[in-house]
PDB file of N, CA and C in Angstrom:
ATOM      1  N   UNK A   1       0.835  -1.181   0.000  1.00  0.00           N
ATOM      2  CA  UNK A   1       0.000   0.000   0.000  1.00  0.00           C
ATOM      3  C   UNK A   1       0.885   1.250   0.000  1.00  0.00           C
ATOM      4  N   UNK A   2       0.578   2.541  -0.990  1.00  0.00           N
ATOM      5  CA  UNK A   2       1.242   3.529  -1.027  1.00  0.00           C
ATOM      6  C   UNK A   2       0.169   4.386  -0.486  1.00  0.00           C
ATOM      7  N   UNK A   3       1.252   5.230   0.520  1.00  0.00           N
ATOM      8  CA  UNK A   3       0.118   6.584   0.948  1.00  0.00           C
ATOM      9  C   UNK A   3       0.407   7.275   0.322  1.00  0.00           C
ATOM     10  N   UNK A   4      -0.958   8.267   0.045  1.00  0.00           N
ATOM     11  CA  UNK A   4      -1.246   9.346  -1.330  1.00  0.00           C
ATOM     12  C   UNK A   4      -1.420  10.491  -0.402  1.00  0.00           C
ATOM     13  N   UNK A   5      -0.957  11.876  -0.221  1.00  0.00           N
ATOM     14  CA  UNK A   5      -1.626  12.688  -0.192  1.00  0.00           C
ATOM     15  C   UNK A   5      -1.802  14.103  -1.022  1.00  0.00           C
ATOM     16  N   UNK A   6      -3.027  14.773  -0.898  1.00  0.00           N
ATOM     17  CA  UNK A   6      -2.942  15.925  -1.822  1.00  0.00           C
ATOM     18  C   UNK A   6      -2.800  17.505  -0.498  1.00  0.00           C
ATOM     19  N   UNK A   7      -1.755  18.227  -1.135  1.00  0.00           N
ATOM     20  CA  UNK A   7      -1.615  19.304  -0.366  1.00  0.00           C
ATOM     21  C   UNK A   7      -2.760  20.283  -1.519  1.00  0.00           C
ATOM     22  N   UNK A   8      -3.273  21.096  -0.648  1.00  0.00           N
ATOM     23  CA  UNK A   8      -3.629  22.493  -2.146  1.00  0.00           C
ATOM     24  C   UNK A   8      -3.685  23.611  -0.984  1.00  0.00           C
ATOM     25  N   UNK A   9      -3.027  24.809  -1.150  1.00  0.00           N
ATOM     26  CA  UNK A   9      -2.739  25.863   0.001  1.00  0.00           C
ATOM     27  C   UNK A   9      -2.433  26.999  -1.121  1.00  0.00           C
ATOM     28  N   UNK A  10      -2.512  27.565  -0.124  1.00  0.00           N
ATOM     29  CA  UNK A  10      -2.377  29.498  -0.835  1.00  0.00           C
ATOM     30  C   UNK A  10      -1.167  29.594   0.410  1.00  0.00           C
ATOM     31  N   UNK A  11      -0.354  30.780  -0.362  1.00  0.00           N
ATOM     32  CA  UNK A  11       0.605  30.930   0.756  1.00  0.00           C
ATOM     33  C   UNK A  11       0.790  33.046   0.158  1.00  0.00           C
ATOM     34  N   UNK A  12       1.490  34.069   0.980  1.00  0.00           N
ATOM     35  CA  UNK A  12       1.204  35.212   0.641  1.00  0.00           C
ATOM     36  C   UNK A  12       2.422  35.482   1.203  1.00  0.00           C
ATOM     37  N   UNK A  13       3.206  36.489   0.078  1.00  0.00           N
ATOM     38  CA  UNK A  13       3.948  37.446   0.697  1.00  0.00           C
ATOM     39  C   UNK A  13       3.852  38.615   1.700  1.00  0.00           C
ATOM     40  N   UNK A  14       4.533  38.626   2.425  1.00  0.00           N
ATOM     41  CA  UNK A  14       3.828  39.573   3.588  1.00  0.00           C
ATOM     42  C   UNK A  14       4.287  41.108   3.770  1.00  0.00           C
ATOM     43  N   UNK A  15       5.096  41.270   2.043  1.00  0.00           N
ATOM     44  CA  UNK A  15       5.495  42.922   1.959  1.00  0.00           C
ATOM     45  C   UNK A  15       4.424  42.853   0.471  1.00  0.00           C
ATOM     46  N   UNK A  16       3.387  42.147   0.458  1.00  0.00           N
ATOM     47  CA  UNK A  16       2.694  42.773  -0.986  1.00  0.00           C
ATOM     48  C   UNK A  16       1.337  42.891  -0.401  1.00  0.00           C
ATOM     49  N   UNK A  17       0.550  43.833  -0.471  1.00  0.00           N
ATOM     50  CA  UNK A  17      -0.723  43.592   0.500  1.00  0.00           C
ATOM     51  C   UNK A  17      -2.151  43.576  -0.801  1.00  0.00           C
ATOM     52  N   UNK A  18      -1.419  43.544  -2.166  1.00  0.00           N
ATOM     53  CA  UNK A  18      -2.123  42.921  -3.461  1.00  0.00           C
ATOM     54  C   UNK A  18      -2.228  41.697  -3.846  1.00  0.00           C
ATOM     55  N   UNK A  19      -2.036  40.413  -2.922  1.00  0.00           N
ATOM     56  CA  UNK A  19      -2.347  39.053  -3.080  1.00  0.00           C
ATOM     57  C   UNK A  19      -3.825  38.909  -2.536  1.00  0.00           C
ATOM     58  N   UNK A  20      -3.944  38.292  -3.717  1.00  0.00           N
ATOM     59  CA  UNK A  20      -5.505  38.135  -3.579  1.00  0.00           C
ATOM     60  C   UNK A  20      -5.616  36.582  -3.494  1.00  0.00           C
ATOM     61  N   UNK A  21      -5.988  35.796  -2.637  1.00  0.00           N
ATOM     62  CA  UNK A  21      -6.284  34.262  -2.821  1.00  0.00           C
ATOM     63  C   UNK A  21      -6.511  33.617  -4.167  1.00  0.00           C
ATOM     64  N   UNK A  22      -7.452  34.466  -4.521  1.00  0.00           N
ATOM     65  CA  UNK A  22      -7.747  33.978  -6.113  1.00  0.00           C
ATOM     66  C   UNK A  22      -6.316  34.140  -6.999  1.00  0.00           C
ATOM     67  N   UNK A  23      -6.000  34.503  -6.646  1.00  0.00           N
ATOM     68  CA  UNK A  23      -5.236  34.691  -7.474  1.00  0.00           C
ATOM     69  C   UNK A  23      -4.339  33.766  -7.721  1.00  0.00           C
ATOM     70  N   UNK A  24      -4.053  32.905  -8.657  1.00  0.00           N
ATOM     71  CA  UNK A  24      -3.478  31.600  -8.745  1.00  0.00           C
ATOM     72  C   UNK A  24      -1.948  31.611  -8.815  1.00  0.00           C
ATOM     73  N   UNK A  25      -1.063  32.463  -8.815  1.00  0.00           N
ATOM     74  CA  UNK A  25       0.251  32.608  -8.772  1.00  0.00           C
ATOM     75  C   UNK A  25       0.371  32.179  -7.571  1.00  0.00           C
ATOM     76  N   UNK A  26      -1.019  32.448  -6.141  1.00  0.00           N
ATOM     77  CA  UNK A  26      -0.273  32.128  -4.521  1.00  0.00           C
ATOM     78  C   UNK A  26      -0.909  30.829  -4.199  1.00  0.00           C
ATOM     79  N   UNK A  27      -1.621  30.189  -5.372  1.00  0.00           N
ATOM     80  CA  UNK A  27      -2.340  28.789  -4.858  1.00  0.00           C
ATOM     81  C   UNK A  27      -0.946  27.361  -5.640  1.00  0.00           C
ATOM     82  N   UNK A  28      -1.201  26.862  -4.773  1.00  0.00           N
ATOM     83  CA  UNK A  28      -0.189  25.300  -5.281  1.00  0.00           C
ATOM     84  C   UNK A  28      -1.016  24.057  -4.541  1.00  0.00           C
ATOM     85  N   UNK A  29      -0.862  22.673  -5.742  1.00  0.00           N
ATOM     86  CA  UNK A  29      -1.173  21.392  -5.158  1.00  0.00           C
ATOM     87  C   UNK A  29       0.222  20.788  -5.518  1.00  0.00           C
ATOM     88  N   UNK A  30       0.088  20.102  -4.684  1.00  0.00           N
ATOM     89  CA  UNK A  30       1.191  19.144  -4.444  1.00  0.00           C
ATOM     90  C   UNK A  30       0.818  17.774  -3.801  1.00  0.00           C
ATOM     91  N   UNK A  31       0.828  16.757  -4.781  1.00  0.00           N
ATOM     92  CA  UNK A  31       0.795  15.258  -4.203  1.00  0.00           C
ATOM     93  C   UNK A  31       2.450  14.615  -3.863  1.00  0.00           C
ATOM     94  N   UNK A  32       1.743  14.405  -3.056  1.00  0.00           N
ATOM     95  CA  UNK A  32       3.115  13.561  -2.282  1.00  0.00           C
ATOM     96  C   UNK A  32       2.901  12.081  -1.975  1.00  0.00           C
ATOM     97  N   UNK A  33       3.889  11.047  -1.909  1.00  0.00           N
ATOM     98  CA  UNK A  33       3.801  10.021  -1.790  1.00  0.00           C
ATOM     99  C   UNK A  33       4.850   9.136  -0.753  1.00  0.00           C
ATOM    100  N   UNK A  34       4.047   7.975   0.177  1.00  0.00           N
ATOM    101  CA  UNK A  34       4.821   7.883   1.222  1.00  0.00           C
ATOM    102  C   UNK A  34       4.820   8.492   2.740  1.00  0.00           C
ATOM    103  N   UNK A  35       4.512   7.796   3.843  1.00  0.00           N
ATOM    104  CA  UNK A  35       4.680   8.881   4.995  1.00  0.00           C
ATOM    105  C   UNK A  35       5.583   9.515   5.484  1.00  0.00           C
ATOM    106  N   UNK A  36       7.055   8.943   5.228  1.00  0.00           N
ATOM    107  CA  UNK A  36       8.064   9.926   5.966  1.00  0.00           C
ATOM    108  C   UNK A  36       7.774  11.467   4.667  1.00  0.00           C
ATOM    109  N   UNK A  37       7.522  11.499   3.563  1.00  0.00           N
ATOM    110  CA  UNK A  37       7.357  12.305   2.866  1.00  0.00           C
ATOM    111  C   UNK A  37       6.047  13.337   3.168  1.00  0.00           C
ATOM    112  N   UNK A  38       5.310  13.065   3.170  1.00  0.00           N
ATOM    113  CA  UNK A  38       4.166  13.508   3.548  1.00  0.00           C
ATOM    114  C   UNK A  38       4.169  14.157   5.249  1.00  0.00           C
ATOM    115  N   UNK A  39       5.162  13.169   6.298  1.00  0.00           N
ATOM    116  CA  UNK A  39       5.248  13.538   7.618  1.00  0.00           C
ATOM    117  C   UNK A  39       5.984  14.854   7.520  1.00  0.00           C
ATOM    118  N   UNK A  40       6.989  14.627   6.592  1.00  0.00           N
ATOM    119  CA  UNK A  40       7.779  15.807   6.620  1.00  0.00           C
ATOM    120  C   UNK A  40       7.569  17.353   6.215  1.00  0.00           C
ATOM    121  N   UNK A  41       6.737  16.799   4.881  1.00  0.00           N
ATOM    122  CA  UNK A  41       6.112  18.163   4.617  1.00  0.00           C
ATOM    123  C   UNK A  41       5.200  18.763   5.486  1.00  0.00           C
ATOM    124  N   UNK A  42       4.144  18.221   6.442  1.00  0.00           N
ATOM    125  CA  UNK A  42       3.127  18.561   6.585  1.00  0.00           C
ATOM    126  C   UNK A  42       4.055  19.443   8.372  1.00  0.00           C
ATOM    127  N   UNK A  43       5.266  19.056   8.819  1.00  0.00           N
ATOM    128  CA  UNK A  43       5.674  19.475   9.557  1.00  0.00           C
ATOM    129  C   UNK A  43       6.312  21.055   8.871  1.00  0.00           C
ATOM    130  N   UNK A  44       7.038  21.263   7.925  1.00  0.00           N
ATOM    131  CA  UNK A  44       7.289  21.936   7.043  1.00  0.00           C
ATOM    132  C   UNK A  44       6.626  22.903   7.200  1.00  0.00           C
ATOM    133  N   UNK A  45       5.413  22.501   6.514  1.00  0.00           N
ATOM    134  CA  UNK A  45       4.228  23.596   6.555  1.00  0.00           C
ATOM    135  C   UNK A  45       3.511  24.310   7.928  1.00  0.00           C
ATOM    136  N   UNK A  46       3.766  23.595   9.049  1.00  0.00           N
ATOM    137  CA  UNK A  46       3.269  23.621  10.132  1.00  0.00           C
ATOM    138  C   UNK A  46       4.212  24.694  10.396  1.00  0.00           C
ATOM    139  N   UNK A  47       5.666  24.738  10.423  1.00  0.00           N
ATOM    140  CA  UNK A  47       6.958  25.510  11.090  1.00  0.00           C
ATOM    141  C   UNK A  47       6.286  27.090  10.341  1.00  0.00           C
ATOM    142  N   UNK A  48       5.913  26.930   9.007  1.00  0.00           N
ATOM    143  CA  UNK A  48       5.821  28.736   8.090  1.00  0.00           C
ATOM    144  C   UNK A  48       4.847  29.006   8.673  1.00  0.00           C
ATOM    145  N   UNK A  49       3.758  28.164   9.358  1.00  0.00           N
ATOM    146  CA  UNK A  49       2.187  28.981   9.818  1.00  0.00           C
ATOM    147  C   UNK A  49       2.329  30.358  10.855  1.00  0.00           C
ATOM    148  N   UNK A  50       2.182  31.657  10.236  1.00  0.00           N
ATOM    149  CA  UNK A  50       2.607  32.343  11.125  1.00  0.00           C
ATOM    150  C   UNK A  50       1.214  33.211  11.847  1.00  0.00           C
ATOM    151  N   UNK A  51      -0.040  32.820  11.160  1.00  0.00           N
ATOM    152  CA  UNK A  51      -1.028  33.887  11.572  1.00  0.00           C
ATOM    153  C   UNK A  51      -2.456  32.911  11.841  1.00  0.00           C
ATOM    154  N   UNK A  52      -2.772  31.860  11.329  1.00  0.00           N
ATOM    155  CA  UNK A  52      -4.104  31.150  11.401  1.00  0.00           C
ATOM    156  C   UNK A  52      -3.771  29.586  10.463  1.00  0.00           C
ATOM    157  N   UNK A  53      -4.795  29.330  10.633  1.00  0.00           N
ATOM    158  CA  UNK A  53      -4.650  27.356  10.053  1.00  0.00           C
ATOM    159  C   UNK A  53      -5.834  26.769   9.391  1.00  0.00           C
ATOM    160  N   UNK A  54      -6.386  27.004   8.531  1.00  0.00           N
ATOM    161  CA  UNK A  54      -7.605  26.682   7.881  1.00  0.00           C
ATOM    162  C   UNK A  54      -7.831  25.106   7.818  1.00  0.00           C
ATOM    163  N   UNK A  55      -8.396  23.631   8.190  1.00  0.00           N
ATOM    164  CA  UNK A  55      -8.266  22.364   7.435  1.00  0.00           C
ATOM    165  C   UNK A  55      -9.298  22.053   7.633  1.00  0.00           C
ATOM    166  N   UNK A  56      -9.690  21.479   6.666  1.00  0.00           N
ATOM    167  CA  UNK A  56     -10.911  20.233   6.213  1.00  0.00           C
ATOM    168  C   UNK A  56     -10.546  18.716   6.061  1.00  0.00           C
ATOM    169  N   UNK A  57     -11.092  18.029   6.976  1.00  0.00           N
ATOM    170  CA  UNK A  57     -10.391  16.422   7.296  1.00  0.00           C
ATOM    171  C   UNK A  57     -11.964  15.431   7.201  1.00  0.00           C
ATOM    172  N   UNK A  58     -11.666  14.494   6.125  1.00  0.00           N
ATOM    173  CA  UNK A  58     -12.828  13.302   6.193  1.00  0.00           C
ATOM    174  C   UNK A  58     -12.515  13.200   7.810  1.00  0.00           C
ATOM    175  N   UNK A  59     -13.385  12.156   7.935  1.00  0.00           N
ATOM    176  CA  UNK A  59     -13.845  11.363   9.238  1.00  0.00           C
ATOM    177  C   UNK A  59     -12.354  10.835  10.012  1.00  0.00           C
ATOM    178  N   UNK A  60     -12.078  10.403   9.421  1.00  0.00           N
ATOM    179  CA  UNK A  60     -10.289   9.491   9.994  1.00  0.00           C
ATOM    180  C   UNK A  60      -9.704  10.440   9.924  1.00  0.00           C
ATOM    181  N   UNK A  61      -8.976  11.953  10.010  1.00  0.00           N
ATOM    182  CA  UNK A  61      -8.544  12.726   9.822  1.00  0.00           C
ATOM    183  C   UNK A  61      -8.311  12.802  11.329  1.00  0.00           C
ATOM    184  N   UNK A  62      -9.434  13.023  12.002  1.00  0.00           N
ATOM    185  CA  UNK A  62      -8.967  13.846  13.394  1.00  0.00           C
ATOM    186  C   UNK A  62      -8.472  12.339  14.561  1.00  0.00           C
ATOM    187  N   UNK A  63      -8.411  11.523  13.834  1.00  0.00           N
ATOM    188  CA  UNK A  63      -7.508  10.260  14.845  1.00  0.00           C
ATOM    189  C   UNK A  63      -5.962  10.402  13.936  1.00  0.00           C
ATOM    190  N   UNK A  64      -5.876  10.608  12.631  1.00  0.00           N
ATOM    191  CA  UNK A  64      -4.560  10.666  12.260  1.00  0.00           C
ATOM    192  C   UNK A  64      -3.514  12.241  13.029  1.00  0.00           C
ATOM    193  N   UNK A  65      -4.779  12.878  12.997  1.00  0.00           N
ATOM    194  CA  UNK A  65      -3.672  14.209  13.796  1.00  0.00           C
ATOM    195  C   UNK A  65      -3.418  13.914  15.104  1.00  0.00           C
ATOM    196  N   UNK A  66      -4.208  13.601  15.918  1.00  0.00           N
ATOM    197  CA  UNK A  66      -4.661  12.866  17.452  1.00  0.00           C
ATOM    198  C   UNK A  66      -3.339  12.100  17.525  1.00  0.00           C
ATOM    199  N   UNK A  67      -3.463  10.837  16.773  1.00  0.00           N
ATOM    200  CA  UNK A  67      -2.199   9.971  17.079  1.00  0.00           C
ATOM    201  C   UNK A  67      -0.852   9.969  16.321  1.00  0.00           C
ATOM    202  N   UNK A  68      -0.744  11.007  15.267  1.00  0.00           N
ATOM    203  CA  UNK A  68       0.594  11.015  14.754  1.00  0.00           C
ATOM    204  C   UNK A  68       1.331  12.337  16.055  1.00  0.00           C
ATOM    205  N   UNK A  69       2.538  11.666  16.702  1.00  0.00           N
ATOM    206  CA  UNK A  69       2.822  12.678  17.473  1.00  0.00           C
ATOM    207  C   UNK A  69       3.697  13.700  17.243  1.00  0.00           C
ATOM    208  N   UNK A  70       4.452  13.679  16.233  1.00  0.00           N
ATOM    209  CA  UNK A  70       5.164  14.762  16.114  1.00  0.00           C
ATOM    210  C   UNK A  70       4.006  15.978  15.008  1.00  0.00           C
ATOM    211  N   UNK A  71       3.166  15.366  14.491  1.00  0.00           N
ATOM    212  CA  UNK A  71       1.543  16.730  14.038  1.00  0.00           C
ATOM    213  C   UNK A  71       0.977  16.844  15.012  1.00  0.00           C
ATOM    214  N   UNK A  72       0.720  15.621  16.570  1.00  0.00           N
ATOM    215  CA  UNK A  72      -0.430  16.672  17.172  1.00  0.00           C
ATOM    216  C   UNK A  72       0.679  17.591  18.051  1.00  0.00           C
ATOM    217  N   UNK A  73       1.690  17.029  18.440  1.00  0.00           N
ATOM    218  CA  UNK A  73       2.766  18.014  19.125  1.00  0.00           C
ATOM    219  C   UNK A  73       3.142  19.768  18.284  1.00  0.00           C
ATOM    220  N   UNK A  74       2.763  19.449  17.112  1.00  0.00           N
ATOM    221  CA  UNK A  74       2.873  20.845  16.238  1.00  0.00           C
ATOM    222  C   UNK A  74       1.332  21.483  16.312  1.00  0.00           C
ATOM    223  N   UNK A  75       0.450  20.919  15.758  1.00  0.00           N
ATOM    224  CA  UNK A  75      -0.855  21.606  16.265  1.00  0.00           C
ATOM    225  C   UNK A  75      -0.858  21.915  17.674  1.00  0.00           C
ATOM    226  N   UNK A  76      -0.506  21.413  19.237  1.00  0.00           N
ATOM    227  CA  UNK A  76      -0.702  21.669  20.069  1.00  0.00           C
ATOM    228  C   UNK A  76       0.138  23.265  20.350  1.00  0.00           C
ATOM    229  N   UNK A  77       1.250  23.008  19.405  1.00  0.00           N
ATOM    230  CA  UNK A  77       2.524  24.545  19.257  1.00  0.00           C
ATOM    231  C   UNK A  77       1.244  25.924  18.958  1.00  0.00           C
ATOM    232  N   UNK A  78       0.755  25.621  18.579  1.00  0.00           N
ATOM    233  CA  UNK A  78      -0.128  26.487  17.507  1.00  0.00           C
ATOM    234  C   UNK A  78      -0.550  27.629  18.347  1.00  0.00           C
ATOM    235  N   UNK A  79      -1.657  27.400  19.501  1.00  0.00           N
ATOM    236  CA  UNK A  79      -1.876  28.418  20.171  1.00  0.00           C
ATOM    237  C   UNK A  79      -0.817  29.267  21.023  1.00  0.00           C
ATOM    238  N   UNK A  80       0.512  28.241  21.362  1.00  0.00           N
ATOM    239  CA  UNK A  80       1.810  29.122  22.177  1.00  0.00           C
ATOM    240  C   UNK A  80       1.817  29.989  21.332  1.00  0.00           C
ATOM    241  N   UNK A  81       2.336  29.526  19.508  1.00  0.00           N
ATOM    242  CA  UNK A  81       2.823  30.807  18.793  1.00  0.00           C
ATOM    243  C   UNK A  81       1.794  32.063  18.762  1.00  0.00           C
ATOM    244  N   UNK A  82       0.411  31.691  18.885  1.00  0.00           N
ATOM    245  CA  UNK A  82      -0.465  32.725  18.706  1.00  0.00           C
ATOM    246  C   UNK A  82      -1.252  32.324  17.301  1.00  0.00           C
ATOM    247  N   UNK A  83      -1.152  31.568  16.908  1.00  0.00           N
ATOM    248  CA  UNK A  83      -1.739  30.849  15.535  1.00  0.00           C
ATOM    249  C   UNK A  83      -3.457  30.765  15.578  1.00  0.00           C
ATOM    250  N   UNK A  84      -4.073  31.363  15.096  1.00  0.00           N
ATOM    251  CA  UNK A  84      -5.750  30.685  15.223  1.00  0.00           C
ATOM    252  C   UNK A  84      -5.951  29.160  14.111  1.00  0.00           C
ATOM    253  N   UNK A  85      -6.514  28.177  15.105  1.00  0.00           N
ATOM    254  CA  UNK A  85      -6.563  26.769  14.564  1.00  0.00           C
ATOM    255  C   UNK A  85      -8.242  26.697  14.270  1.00  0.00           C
ATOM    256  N   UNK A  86      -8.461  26.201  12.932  1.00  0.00           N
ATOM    257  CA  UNK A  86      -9.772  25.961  12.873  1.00  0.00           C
ATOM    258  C   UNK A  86      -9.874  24.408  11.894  1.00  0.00           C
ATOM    259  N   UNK A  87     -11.116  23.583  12.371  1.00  0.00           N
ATOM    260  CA  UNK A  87     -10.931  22.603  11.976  1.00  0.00           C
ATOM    261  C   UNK A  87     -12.362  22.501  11.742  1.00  0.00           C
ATOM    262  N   UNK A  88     -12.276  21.560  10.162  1.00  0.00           N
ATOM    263  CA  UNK A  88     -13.628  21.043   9.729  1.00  0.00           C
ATOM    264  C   UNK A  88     -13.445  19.800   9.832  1.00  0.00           C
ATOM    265  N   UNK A  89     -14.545  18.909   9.713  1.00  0.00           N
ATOM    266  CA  UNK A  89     -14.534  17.684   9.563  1.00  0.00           C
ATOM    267  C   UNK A  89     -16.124  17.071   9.824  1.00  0.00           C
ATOM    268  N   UNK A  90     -16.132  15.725   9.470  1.00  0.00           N
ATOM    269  CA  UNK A  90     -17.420  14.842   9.733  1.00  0.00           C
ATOM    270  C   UNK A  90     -17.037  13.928  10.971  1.00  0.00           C
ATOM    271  N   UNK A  91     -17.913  14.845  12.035  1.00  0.00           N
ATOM    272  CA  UNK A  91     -18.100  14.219  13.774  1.00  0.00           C
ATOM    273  C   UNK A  91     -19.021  13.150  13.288  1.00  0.00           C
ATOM    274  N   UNK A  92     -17.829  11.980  13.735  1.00  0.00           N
ATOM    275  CA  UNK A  92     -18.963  10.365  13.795  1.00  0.00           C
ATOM    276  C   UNK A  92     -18.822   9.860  15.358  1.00  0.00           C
ATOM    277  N   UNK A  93     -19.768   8.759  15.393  1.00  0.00           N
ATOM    278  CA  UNK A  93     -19.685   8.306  16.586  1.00  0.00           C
ATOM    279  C   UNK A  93     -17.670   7.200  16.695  1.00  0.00           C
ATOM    280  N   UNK A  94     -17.506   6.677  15.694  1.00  0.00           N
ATOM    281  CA  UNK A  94     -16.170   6.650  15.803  1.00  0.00           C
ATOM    282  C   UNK A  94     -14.987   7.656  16.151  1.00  0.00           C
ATOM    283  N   UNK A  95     -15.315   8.906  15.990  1.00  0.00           N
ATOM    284  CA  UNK A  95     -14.145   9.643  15.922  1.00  0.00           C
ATOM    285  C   UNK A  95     -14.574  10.847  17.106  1.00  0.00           C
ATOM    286  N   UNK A  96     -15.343  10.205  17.649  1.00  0.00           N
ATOM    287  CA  UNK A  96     -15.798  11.804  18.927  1.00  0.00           C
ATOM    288  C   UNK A  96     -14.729  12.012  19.631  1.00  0.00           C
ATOM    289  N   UNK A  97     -14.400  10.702  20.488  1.00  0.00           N
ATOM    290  CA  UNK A  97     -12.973  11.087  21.177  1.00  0.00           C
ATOM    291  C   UNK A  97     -11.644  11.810  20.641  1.00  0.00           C
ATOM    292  N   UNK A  98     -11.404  11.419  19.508  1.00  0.00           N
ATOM    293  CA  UNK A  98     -10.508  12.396  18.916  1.00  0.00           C
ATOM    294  C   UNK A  98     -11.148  14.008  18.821  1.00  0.00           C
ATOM    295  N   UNK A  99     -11.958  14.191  18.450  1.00  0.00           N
ATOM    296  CA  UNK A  99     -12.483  15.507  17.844  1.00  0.00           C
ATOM    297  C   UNK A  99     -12.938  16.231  19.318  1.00  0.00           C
ATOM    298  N   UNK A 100     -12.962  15.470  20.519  1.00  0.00           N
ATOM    299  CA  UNK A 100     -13.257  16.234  21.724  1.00  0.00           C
ATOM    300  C   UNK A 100     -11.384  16.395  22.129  1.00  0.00           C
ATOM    301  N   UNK A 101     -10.571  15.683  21.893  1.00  0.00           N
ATOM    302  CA  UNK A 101      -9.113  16.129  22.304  1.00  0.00           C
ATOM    303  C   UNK A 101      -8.926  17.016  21.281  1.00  0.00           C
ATOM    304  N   UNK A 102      -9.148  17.035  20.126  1.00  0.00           N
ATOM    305  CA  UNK A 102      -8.960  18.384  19.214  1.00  0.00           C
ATOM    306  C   UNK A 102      -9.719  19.605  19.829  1.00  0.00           C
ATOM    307  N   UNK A 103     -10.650  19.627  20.256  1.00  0.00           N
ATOM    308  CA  UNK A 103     -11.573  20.717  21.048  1.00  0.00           C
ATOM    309  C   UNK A 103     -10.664  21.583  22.498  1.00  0.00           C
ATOM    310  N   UNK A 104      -9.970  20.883  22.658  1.00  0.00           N
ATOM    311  CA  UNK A 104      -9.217  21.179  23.861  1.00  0.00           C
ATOM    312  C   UNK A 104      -7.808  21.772  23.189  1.00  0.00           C
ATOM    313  N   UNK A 105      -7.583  21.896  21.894  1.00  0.00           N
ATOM    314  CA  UNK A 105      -6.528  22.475  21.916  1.00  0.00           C
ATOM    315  C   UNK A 105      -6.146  23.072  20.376  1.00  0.00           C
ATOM    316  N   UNK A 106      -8.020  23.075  19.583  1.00  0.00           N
ATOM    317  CA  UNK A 106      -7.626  23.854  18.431  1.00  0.00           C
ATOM    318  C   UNK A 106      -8.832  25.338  18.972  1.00  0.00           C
ATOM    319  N   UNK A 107      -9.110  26.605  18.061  1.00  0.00           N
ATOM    320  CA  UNK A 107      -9.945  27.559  18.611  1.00  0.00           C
ATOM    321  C   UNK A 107     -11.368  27.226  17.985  1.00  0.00           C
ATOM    322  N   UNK A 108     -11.686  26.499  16.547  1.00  0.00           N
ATOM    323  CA  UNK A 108     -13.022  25.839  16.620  1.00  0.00           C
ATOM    324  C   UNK A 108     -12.942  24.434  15.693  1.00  0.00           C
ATOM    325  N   UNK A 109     -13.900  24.044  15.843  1.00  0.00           N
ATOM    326  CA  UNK A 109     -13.966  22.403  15.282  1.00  0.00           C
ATOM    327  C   UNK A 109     -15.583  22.566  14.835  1.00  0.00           C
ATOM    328  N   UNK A 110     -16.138  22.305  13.768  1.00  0.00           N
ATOM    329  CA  UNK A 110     -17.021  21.966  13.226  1.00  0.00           C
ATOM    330  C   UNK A 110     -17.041  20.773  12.245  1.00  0.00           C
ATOM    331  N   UNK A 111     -18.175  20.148  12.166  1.00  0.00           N
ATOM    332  CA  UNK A 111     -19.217  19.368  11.602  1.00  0.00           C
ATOM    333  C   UNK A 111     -19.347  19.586  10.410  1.00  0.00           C
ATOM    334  N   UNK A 112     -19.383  18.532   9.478  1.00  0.00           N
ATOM    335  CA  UNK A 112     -19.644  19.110   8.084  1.00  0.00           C
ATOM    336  C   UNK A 112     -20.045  17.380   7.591  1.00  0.00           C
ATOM    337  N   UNK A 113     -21.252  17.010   7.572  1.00  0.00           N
ATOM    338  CA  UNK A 113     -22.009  15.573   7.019  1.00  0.00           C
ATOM    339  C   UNK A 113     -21.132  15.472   5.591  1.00  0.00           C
ATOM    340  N   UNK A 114     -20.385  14.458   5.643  1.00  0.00           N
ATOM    341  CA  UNK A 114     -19.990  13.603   4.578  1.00  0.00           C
ATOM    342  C   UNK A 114     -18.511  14.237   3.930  1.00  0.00           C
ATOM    343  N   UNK A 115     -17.829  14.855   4.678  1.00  0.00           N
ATOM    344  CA  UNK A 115     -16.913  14.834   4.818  1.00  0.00           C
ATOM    345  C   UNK A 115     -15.784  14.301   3.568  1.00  0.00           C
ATOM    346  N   UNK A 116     -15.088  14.345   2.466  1.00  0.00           N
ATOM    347  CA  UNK A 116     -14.570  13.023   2.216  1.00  0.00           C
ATOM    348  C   UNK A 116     -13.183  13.412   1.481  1.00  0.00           C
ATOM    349  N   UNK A 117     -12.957  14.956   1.399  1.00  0.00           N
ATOM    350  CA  UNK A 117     -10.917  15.400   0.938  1.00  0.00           C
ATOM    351  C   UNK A 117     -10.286  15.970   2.447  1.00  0.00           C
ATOM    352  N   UNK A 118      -9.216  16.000   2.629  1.00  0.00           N
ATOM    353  CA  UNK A 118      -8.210  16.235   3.101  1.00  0.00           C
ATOM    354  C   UNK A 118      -7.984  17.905   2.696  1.00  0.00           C
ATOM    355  N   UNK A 119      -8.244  19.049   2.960  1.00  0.00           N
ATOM    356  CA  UNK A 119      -7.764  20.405   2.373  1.00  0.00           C
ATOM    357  C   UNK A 119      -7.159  21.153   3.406  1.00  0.00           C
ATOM    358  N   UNK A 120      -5.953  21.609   3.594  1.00  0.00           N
ATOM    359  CA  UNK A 120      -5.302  22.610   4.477  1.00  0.00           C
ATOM    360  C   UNK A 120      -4.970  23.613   4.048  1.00  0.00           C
TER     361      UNK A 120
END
């Protein structure tokens, strides 16, 4: 089994105050393949977060952040730096316990029925 994942993020220079999201010069996807690859980037990306954290996670999402420890040890970084954490996802009766330890240490967590890409 190969792990797949898809990154798609906007990222902004912070001496141009004319980036517009839409604007596709600051949007990138990136599939990656493999977990030390994927572990690495997603730590990567975690280190540049300097102002807020947007993600959308299917159902298994909030046990993979929960139990991978060097991501929930970086999400838990989030509020020291001053970061606002917000999290979407589909609350099942499988995944409450995770999504109530995410509650304790992102600023909101919502619900979203049927759930089913990965978007940060």
């Amino acid at each position: 089994m190969v792990l797949t994942f898809i990154y798609r993020y906007q990222y902004f220079s912070e001496d141009d105050s004319s980036n517009s999201p839409l604007d596709s010069d600051n949007q990138k996807t990136q599939v990656l393949y493999g977990v030390e690859n994927i572990l690495n980037f997603t730590l990567n990306r975690f280190s540049l977060i300097k102002e807020k954290s947007d993600t959308c996670l299917d159902s298994s999402g909030p046990s993979v952040l929960v139990t991978t420890k060097p991501i929930w040890d970086s999400c838990k970084e989030f509020k020291k730096r001053g970061i606002r954490h917000r999290l979407i996802t589909e609350i099942t009766s499988q995944n409450i316990d995770y999504c109530k330890e995410l509650m304790r240490h992102t600023d909101e967590l919502r619900h979203l029925w049927h759930q089913r890409k990965f978007l940060s």
